[in-house]
N, C-alpha and C. Protein backbone atom coordinates (compact mmCIF):
# COMPACT_ATOMS: atom_id res chain seq x y z
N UNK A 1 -11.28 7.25 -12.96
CA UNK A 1 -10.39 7.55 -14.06
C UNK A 1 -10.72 6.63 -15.23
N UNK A 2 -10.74 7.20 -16.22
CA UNK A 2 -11.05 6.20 -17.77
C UNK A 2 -10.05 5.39 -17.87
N UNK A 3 -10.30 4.51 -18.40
CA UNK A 3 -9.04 3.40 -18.84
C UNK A 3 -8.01 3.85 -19.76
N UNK A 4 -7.01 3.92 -19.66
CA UNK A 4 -6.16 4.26 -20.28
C UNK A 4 -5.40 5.67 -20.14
N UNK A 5 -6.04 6.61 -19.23
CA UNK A 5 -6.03 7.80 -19.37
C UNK A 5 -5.16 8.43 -18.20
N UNK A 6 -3.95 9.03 -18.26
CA UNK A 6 -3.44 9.19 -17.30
C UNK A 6 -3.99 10.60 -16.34
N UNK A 7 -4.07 10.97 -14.78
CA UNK A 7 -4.26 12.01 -14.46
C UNK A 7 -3.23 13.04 -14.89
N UNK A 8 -4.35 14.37 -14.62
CA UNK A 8 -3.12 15.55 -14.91
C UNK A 8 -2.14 15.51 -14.13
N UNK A 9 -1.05 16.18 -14.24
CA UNK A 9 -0.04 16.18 -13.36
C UNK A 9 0.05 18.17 -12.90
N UNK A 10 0.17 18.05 -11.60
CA UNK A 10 0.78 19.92 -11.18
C UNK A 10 2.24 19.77 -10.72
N UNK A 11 2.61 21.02 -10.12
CA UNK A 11 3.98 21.21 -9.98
C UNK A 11 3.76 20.90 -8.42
N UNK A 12 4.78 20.67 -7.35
CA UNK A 12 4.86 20.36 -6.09
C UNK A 12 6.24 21.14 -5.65
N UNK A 13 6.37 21.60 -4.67
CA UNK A 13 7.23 22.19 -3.81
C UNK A 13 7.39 21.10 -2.98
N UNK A 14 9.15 21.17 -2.75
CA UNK A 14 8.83 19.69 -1.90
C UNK A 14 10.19 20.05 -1.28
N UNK A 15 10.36 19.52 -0.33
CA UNK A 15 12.04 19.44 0.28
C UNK A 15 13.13 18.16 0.13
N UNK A 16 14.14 18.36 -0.04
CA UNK A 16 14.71 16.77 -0.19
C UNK A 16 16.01 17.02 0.15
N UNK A 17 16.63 16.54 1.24
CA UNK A 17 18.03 15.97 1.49
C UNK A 17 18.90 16.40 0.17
N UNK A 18 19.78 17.26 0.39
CA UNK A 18 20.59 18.00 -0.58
C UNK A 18 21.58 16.29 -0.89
N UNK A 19 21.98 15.97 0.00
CA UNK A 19 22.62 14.49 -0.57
C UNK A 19 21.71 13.44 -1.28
N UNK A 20 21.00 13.24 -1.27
CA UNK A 20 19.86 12.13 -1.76
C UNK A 20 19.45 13.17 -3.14
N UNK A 21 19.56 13.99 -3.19
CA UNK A 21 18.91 14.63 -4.44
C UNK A 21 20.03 14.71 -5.45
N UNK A 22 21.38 15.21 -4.82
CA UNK A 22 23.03 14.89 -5.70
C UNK A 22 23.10 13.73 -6.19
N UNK A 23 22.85 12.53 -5.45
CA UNK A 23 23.06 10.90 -5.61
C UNK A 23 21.98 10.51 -6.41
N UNK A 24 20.41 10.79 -6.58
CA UNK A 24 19.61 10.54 -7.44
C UNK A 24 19.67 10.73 -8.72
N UNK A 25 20.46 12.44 -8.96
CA UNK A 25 20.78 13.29 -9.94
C UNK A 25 21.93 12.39 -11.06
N UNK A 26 22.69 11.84 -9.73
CA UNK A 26 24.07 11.38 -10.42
C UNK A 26 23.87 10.29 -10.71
N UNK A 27 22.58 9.43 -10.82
CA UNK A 27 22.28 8.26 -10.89
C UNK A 27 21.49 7.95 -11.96
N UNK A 28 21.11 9.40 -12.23
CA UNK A 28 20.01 9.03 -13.32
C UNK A 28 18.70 9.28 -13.20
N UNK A 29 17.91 9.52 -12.19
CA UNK A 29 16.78 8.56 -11.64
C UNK A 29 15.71 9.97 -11.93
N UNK A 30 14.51 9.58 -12.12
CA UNK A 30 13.38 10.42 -12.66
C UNK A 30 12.70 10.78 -11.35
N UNK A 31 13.37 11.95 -10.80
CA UNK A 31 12.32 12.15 -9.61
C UNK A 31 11.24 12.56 -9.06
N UNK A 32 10.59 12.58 -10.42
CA UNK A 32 8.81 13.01 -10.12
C UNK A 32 8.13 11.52 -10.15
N UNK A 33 9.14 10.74 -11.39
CA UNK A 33 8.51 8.67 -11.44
C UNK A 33 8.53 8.39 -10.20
N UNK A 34 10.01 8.77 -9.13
CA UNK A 34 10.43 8.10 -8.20
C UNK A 34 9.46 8.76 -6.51
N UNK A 35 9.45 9.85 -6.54
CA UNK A 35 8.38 10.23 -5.87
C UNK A 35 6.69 9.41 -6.35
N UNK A 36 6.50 9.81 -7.42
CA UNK A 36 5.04 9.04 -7.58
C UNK A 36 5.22 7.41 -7.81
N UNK A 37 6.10 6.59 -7.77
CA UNK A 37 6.02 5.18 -7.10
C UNK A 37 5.51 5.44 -6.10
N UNK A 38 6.95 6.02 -5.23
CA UNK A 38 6.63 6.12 -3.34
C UNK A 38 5.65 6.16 -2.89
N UNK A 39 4.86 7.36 -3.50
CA UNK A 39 3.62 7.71 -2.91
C UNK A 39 2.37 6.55 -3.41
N UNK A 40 2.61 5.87 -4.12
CA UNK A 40 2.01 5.31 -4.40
C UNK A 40 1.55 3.75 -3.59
N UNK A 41 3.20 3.53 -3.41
CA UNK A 41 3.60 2.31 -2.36
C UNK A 41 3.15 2.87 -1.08
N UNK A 42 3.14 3.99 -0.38
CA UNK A 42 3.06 4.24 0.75
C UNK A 42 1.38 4.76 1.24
N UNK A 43 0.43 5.35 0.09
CA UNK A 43 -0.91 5.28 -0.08
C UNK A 43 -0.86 3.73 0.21
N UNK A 44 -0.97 2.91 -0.36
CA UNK A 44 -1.30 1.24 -0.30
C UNK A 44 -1.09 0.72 0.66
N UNK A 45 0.08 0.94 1.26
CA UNK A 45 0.34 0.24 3.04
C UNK A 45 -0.68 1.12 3.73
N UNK A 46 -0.71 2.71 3.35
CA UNK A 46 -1.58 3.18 4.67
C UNK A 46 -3.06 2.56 3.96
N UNK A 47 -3.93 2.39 3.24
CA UNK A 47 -5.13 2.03 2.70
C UNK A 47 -5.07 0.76 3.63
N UNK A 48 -4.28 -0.22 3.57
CA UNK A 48 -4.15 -1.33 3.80
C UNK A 48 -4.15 -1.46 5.38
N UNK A 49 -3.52 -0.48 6.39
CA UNK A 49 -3.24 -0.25 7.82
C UNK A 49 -5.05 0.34 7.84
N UNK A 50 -5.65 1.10 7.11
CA UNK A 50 -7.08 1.55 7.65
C UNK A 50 -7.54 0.56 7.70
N UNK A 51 -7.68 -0.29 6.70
CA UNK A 51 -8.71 -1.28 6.47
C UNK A 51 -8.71 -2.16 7.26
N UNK A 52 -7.50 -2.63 7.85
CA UNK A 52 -7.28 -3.58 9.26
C UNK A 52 -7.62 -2.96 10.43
N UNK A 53 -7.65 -1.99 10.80
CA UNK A 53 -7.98 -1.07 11.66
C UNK A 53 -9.18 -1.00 11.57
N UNK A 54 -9.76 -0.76 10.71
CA UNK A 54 -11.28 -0.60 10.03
C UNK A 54 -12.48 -1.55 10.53
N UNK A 55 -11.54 -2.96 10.64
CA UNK A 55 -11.90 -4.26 10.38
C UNK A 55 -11.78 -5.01 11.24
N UNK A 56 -10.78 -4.40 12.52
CA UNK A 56 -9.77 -4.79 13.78
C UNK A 56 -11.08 -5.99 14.47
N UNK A 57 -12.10 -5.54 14.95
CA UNK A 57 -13.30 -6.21 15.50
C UNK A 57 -13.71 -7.29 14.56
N UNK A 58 -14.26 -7.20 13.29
CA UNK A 58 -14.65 -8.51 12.81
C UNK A 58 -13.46 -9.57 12.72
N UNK A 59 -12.49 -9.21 12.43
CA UNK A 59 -10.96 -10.05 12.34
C UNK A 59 -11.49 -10.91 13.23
N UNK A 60 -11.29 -10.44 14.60
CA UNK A 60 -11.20 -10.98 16.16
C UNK A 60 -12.15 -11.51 16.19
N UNK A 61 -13.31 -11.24 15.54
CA UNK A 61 -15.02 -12.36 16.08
C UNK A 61 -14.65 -13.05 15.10
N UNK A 62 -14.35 -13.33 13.81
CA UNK A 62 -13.56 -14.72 12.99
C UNK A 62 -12.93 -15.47 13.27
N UNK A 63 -11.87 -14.93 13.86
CA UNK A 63 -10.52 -16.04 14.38
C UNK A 63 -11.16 -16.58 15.78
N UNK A 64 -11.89 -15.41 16.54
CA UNK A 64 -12.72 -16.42 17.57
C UNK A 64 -13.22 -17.45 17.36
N UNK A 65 -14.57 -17.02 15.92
CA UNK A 65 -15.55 -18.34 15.52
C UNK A 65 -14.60 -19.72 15.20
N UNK A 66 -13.45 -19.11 14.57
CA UNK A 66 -12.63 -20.62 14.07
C UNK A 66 -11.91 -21.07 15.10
N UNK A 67 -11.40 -20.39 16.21
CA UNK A 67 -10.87 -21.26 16.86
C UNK A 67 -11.51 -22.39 17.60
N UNK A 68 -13.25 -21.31 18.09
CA UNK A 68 -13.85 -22.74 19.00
C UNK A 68 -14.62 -23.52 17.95
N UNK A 69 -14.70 -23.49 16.66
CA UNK A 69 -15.70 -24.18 15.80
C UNK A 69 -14.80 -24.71 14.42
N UNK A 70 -13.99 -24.02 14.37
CA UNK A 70 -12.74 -24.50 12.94
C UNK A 70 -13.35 -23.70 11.65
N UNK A 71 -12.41 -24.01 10.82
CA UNK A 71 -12.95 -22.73 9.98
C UNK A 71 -14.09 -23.89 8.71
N UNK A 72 -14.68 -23.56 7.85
CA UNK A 72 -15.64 -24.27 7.10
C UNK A 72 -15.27 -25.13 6.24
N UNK A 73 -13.76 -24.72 6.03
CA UNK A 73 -13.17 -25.94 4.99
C UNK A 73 -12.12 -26.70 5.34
N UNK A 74 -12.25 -27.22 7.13
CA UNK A 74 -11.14 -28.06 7.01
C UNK A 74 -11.98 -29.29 6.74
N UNK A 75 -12.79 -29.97 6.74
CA UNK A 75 -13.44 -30.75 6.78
C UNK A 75 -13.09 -31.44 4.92
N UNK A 76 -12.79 -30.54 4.16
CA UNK A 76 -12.29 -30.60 2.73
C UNK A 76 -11.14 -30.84 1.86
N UNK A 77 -10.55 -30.16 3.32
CA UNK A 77 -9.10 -29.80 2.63
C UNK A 77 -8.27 -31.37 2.44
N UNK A 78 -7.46 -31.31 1.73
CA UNK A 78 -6.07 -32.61 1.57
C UNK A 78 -4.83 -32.20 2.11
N UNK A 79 -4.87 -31.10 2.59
CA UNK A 79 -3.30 -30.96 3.22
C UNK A 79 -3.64 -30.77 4.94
């Protein structure tokens, strides 16, 4: 995406809790903003769950190497 440039937007069919949609309504709240936060927050945790998953094996041969060898900068550190 170019800098500055927002994507297009389409229409979505979606379902929503007839109470949560009254209470949003009566609240004010922009519910295409409030959907595209969500999805936004909830893309990022799952990106974030692959990548550990992704990664699950090297994690474990790291925290191995440091536990029997320490990690490269305690030898540096002041705290």
């Amino acid at each position: 995406m170019a800098r500055g440039r927002q994507p297009s937007k389409r229409p979505a069919n979606i379902s929503v809790r007839s109470d949560l949609l009254d209470a949003a309504r009566e609240a004010g709240l922009n519910l295409s903003a409030t959907l595209e936060s969500a999805l936004e927050r909830e893309l990022a945790h799952a990106k974030a769950r692959k990548w550990r998953e992704d990664n699950r094996e090297a994690i474990a041969a790291y925290n191995e190497y440091v536990e029997a060898h320490s990690a490269f900068s305690d030898g540096v550190r002041s705290f």
